[in-house]
Each structure stands twice: as C-alpha cells, then as structure tokens.
C-alpha atoms as a PDB file:
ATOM      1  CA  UNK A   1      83.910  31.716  55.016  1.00  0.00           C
ATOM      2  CA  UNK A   2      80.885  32.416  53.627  1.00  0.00           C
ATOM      3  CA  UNK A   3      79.331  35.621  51.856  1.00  0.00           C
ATOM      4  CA  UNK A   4      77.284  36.379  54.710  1.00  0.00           C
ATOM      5  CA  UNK A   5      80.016  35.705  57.210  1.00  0.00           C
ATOM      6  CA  UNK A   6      82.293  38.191  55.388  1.00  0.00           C
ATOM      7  CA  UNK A   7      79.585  40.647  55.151  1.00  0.00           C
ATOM      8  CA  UNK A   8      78.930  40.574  59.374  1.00  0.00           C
ATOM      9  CA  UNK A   9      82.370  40.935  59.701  1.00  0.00           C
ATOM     10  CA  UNK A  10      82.831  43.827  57.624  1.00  0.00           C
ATOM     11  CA  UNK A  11      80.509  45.224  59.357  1.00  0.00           C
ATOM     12  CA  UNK A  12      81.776  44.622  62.416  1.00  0.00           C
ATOM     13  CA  UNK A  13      85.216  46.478  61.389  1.00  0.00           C
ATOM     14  CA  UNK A  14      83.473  49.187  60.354  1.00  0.00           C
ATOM     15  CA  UNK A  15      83.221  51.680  63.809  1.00  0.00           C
ATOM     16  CA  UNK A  16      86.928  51.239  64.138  1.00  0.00           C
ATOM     17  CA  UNK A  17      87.759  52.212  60.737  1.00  0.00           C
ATOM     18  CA  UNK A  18      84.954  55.189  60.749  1.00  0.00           C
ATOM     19  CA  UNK A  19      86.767  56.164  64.710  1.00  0.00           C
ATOM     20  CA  UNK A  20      90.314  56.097  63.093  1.00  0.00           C
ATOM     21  CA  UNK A  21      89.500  58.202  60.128  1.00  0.00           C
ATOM     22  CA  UNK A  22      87.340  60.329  62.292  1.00  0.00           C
ATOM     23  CA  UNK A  23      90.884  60.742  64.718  1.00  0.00           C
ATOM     24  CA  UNK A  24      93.055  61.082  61.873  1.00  0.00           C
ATOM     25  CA  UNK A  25      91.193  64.490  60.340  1.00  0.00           C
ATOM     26  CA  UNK A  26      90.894  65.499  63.534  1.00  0.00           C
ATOM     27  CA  UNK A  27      93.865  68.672  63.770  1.00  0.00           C
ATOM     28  CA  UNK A  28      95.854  69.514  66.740  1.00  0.00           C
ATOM     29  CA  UNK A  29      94.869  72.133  69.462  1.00  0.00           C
ATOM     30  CA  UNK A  30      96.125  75.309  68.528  1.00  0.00           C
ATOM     31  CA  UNK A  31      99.624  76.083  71.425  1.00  0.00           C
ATOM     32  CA  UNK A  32      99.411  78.801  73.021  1.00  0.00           C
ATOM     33  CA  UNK A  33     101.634  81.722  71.730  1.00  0.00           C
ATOM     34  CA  UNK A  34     104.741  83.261  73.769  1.00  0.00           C
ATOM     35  CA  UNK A  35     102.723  86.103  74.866  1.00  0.00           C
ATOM     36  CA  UNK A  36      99.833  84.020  76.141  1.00  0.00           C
ATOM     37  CA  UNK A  37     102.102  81.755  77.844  1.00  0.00           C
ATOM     38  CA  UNK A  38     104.295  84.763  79.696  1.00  0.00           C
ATOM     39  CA  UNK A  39     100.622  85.697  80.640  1.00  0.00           C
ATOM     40  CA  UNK A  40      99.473  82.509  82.198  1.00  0.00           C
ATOM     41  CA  UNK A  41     103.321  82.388  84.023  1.00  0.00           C
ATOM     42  CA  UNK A  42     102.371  85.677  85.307  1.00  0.00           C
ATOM     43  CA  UNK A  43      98.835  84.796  86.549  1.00  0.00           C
ATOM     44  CA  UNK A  44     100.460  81.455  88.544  1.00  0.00           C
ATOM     45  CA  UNK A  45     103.030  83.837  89.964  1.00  0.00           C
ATOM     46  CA  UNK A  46     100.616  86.590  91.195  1.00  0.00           C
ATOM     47  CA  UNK A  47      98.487  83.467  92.485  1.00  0.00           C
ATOM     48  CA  UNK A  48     101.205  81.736  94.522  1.00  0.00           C
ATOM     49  CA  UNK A  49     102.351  85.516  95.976  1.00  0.00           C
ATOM     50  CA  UNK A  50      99.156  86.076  97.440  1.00  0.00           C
ATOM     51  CA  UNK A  51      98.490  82.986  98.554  1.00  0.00           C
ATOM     52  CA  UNK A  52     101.792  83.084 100.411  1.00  0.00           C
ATOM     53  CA  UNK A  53     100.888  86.443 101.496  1.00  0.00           C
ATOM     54  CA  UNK A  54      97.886  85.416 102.893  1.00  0.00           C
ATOM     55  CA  UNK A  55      99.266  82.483 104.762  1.00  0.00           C
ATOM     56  CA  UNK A  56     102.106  84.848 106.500  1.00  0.00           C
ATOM     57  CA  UNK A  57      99.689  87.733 107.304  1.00  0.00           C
ATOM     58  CA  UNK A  58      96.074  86.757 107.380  1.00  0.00           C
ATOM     59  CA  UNK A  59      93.321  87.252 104.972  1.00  0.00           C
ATOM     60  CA  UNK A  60      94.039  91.381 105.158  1.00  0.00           C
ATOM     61  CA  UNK A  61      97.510  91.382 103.492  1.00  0.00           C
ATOM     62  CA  UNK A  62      98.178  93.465 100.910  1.00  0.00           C
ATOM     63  CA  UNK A  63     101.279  93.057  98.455  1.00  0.00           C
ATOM     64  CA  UNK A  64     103.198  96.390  98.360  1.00  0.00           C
ATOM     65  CA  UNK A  65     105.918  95.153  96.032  1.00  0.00           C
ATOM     66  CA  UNK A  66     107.418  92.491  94.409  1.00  0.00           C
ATOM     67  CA  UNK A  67     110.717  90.896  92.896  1.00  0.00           C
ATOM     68  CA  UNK A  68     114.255  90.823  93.282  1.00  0.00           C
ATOM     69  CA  UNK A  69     113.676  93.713  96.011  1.00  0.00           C
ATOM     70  CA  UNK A  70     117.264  92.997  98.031  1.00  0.00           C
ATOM     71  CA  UNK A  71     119.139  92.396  94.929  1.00  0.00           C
ATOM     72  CA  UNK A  72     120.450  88.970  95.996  1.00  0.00           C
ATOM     73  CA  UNK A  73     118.723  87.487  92.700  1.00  0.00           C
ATOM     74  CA  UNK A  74     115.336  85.836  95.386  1.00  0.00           C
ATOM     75  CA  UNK A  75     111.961  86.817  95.126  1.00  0.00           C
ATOM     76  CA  UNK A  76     110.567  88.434  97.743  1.00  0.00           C
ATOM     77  CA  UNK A  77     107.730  90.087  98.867  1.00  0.00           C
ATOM     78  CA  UNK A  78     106.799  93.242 101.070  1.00  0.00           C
ATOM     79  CA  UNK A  79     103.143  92.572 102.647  1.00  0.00           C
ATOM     80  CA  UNK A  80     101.378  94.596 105.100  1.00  0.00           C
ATOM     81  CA  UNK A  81      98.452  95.022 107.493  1.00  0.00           C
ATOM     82  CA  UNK A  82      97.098  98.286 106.996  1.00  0.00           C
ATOM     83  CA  UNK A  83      95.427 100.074 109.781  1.00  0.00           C
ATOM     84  CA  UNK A  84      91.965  99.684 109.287  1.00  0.00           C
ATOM     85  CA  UNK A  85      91.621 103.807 109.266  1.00  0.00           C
ATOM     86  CA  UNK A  86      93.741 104.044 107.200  1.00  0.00           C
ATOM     87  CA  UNK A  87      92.489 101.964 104.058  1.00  0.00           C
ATOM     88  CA  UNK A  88      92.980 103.644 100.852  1.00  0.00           C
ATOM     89  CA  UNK A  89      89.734 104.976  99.315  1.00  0.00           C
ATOM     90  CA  UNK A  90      88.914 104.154  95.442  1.00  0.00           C
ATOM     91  CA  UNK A  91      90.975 107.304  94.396  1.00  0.00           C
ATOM     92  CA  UNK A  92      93.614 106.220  95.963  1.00  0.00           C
ATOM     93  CA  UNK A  93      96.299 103.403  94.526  1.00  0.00           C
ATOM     94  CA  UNK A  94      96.345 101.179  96.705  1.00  0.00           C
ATOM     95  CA  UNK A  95     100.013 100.942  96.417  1.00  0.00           C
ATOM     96  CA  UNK A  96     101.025 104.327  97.479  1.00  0.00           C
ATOM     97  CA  UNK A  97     103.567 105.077 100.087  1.00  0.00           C
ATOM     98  CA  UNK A  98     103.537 105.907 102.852  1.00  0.00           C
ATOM     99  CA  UNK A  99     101.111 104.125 104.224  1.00  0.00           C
ATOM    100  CA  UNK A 100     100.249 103.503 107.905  1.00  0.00           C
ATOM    101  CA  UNK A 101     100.316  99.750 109.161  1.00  0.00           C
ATOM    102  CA  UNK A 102      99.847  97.528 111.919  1.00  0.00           C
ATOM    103  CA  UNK A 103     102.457  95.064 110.873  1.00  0.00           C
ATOM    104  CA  UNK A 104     104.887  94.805 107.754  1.00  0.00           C
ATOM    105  CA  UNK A 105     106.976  91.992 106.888  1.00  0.00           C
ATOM    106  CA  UNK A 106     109.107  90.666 104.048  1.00  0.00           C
ATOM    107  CA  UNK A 107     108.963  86.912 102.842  1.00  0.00           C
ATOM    108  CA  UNK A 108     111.787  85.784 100.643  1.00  0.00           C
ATOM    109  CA  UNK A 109     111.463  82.443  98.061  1.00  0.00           C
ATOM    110  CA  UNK A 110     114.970  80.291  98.255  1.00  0.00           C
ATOM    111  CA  UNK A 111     115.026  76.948  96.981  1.00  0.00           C
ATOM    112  CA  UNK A 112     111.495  76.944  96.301  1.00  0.00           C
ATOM    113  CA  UNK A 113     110.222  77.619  99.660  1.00  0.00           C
ATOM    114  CA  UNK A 114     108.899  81.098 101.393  1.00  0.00           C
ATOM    115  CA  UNK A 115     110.049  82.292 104.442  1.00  0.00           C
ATOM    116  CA  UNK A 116     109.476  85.518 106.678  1.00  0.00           C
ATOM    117  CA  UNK A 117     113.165  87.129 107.117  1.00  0.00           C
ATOM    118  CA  UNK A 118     111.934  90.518 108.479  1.00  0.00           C
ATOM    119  CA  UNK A 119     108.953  91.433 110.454  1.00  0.00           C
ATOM    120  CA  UNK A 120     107.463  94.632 111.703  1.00  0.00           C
ATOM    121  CA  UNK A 121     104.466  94.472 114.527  1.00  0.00           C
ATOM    122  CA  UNK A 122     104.895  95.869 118.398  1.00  0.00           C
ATOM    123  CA  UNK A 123     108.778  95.781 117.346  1.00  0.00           C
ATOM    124  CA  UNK A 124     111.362  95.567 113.819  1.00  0.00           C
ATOM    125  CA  UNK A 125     113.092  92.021 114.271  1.00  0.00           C
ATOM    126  CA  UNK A 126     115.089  90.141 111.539  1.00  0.00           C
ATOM    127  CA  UNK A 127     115.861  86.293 111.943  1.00  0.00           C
ATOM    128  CA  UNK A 128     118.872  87.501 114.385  1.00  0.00           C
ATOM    129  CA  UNK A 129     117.039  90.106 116.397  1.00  0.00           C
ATOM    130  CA  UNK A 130     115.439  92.936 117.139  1.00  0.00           C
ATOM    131  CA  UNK A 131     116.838  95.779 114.516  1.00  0.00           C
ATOM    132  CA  UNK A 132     119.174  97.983 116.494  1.00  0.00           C
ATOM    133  CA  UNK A 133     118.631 101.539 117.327  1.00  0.00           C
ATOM    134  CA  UNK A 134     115.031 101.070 118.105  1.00  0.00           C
ATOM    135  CA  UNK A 135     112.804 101.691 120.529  1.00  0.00           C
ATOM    136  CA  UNK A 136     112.509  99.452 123.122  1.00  0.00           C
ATOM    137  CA  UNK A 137     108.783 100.305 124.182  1.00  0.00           C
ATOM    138  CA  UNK A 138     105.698  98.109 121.893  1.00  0.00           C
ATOM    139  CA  UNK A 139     104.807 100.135 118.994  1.00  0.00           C
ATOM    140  CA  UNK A 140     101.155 100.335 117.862  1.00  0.00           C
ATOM    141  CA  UNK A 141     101.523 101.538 114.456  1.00  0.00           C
ATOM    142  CA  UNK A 142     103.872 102.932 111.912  1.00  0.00           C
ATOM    143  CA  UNK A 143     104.068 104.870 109.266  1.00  0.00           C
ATOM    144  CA  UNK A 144     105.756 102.897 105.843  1.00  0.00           C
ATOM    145  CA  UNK A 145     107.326 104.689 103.337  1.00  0.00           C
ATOM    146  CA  UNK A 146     109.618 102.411 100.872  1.00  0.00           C
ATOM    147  CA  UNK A 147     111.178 103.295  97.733  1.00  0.00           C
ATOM    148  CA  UNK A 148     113.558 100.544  95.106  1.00  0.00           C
ATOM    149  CA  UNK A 149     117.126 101.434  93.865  1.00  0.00           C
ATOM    150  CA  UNK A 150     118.473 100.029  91.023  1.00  0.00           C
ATOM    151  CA  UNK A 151     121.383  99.468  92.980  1.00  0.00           C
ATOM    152  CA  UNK A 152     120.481  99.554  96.489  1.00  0.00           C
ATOM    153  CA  UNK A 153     117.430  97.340  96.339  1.00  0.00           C
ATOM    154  CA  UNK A 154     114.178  98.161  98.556  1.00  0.00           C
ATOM    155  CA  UNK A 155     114.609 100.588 101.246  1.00  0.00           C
ATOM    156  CA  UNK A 156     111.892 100.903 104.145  1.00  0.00           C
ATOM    157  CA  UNK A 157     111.010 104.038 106.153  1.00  0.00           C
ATOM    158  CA  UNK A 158     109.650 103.211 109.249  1.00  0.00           C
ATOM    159  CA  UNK A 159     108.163 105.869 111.873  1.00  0.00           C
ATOM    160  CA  UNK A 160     106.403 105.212 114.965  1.00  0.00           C
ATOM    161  CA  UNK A 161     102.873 106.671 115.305  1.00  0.00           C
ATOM    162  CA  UNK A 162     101.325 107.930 118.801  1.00  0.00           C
ATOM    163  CA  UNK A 163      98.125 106.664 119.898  1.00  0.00           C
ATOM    164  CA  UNK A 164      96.985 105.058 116.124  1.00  0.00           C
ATOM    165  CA  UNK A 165      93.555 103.887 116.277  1.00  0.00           C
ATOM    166  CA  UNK A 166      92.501 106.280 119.306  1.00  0.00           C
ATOM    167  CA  UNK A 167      89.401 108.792 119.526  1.00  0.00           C
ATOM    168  CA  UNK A 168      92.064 111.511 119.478  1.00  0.00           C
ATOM    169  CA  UNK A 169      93.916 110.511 116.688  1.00  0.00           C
ATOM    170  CA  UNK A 170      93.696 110.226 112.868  1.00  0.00           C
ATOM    171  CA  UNK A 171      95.173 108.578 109.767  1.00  0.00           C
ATOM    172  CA  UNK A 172      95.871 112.630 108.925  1.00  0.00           C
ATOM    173  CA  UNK A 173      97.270 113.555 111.788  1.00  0.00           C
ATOM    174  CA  UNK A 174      99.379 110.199 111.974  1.00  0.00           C
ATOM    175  CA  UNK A 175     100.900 110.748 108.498  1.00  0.00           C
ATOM    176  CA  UNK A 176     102.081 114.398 109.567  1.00  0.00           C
ATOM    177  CA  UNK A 177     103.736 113.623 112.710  1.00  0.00           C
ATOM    178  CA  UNK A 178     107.048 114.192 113.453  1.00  0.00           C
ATOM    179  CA  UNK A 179     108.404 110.994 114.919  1.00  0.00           C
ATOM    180  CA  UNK A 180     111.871 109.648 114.628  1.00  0.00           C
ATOM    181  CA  UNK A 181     112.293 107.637 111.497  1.00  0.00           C
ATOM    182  CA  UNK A 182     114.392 104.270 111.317  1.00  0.00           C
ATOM    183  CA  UNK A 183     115.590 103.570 107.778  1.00  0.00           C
ATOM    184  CA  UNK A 184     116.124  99.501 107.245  1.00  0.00           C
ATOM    185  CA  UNK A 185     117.366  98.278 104.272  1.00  0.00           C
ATOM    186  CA  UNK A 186     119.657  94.836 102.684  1.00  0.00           C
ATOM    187  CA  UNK A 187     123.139  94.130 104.101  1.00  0.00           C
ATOM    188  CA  UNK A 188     124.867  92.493 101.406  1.00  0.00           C
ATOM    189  CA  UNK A 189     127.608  91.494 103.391  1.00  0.00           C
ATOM    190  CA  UNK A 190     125.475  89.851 105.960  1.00  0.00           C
ATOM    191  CA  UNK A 191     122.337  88.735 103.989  1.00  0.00           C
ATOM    192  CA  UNK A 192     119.407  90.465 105.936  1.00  0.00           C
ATOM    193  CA  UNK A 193     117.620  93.362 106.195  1.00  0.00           C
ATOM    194  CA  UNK A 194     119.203  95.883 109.388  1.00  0.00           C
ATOM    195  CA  UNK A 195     118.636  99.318 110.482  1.00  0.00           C
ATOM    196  CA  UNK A 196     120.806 101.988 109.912  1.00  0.00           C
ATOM    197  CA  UNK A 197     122.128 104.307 112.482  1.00  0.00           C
ATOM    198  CA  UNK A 198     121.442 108.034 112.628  1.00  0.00           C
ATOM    199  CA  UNK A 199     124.223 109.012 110.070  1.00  0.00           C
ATOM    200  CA  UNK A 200     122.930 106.275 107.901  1.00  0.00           C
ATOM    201  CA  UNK A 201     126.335 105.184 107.237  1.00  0.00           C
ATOM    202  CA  UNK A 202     126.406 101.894 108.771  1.00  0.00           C
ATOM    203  CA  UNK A 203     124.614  99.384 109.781  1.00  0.00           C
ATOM    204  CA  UNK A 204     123.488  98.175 113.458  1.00  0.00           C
ATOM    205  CA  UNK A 205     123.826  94.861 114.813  1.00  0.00           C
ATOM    206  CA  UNK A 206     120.551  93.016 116.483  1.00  0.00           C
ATOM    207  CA  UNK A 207     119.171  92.886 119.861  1.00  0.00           C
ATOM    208  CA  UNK A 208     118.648  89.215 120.717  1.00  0.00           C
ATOM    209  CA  UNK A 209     116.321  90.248 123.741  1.00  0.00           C
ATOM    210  CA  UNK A 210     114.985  93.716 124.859  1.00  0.00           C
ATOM    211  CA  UNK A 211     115.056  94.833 128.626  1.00  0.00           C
ATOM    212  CA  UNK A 212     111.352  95.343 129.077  1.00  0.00           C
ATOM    213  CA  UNK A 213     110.238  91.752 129.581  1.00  0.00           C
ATOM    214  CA  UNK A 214     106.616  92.266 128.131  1.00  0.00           C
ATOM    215  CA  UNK A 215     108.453  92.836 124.707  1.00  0.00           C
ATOM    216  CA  UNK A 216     109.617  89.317 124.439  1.00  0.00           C
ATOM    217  CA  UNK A 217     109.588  88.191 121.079  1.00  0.00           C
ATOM    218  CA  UNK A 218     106.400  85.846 119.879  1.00  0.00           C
END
C-alpha cells in the first residue's frame, strides 16, 4: 500500500475513532434518588387509582380514601358520586365527611386486577346481596360519613336522605336530618363488607332479591 492509500484510509477510520472517544467521555445519566423514585411510585399509583375510579364510576368520581382500608393487606378504594348540590366549595376539603352522594362504592385490587365488591346507588349490595337490614324502597341519596380504625379498618355511615335534589330540599337540610343510619363495615370472617344490625353487634346476612320487583338488581 501506498502513502496515499494509507493516508485515505486513515482518514476514513477517523469518524469512528472521533464517535468512540466522543462515547467514551460521555458520563452516565445521573439515577434517580430513593426519594424521587418513592415519588414517581406514588404518582403511577395515584394515576392508576383514578383511572380505575373513573372507569367504575364515570368521569365525576371522586376518591374519598385509599389503602389497606379492610385490613385484609388489598388496596382498595372508596369512590363516590357526589350530589351535584352538594359539591364542596373551595373552602371546603374536598375530602370531608359526611358528604351526601348519589352512589358510593368500594373497588378492591387482588392479583393485580380491580374489582367493585360493594356498591351503594337506589340500594347497599355486596357481591352476595343486598346488605341486610335495609330498606327495601329505592333510595335517592345518602348521606356518607366514614371514619378508619387501626384495627377495625374503614367503617361507612350510611343514611337515607328524603327528597335530595328537590325544590323543597337542600344539601343543609339533608345533612341535618334525622334518618335511620346503617353502619357497614369488613367481615373478616367472611371477606366482604355487611351491615350491622341495630345493636351493632353482629353482622347481617344478604338479601339475594328484594320483594318490590322494580328494585331488581342492575
């Protein structure tokens, strides 16, 4: 090979050496720290909770809480429909209880899939039933108070509400009447969320169909 020859191909080498050194100064991204990471986890988990949210209870859901609410070591989530009086103003946390609500329900994760194991609309009905001890006529609207126990796990409140949504009747008035209240809350024993009786000292079985036939269950 000739000088010339050995000079084009030199040249021709060249780019690939320049692109290697270039590559090799180059330093590595910077990893994200343990705080920035529990951050992001956080961010995906508050993504995927609303989106289930969504999906379960239309575009108006709201999140009340979230977590381990039965104790049974499954995420789950209370989500609402809030009467549309009723919406909390910009004082107000949206995350206060009570609140008044055209339906409730509670979706559970388990083996990486969500499903709705309690739901509250016209009626309270688990996966079984309708909740015991209820009443048997549609509901329009109830009032939601819920509180967590560190070793009872989420307990729900829920009260009927007379003519909700009428000319003669307001989110007020609503909050202060004086309706029988149904307490409903985790039955370890049996895995899903009953009502109590009036003693709350036991549980109550389900109703697999109500008398009235226009309260069949959708």
């Amino acid at each position: 090979m000739n000088k010339k020859s050995r000079l084009r191909a030199a040249l021709r080498t060249l780019p690939w050496i320049t692109a290697l050194c270039v590559t090799g100064c180059q330093t590595a991204p910077p990893q994200p720290t343990a705080a920035e990471k529990i951050v992001a986890e956080g961010d995906k988990l508050a993504d995927e909770a609303h989106g289930v949210a969504e999906a379960s209870m239309g575009k108006q859901s709201e999140i009340l809480a979230q977590g381990d609410l039965a104790l049974d070591g499954h995420e789950q989530l209370l989500v609402v429909n809030r009467i549309a009086s009723a919406m909390p103003t910009r004082e107000q946390s949206t995350n206060a209880s009570p609140v008044l609500v055209r339906r409730a329900a509670i979706l559970e994760k388990n083996d990486g899939k969500w499903s709705q194991i309690l739901l509250c609309d016209e009626h309270l009905k688990n996966t079984n039933g309708y909740l015991g001890g209820l009443p048997k006529a549609r509901i329009e609207g109830w009032r939601l108070a819920f509180s967590e126990s560190a070793t009872q796990g989420l307990e729900m409140n829920f009260t009927p509400l007379n003519d909700v949504g009428t000319k003669n009747a307001s989110a007020e008035d609503a909050l202060e009447g004086k309706q029988t209240t149904f307490v409903v809350r985790w039955n370890k024993n049996l895995k899903r969320y009953q009502s109590f009786d009036k003693s709350h000292e036991r549980y109550l079985g389900e109703v697999p169909a109500l008398e009235a036939p226009e309260s069949i269950l959708k």
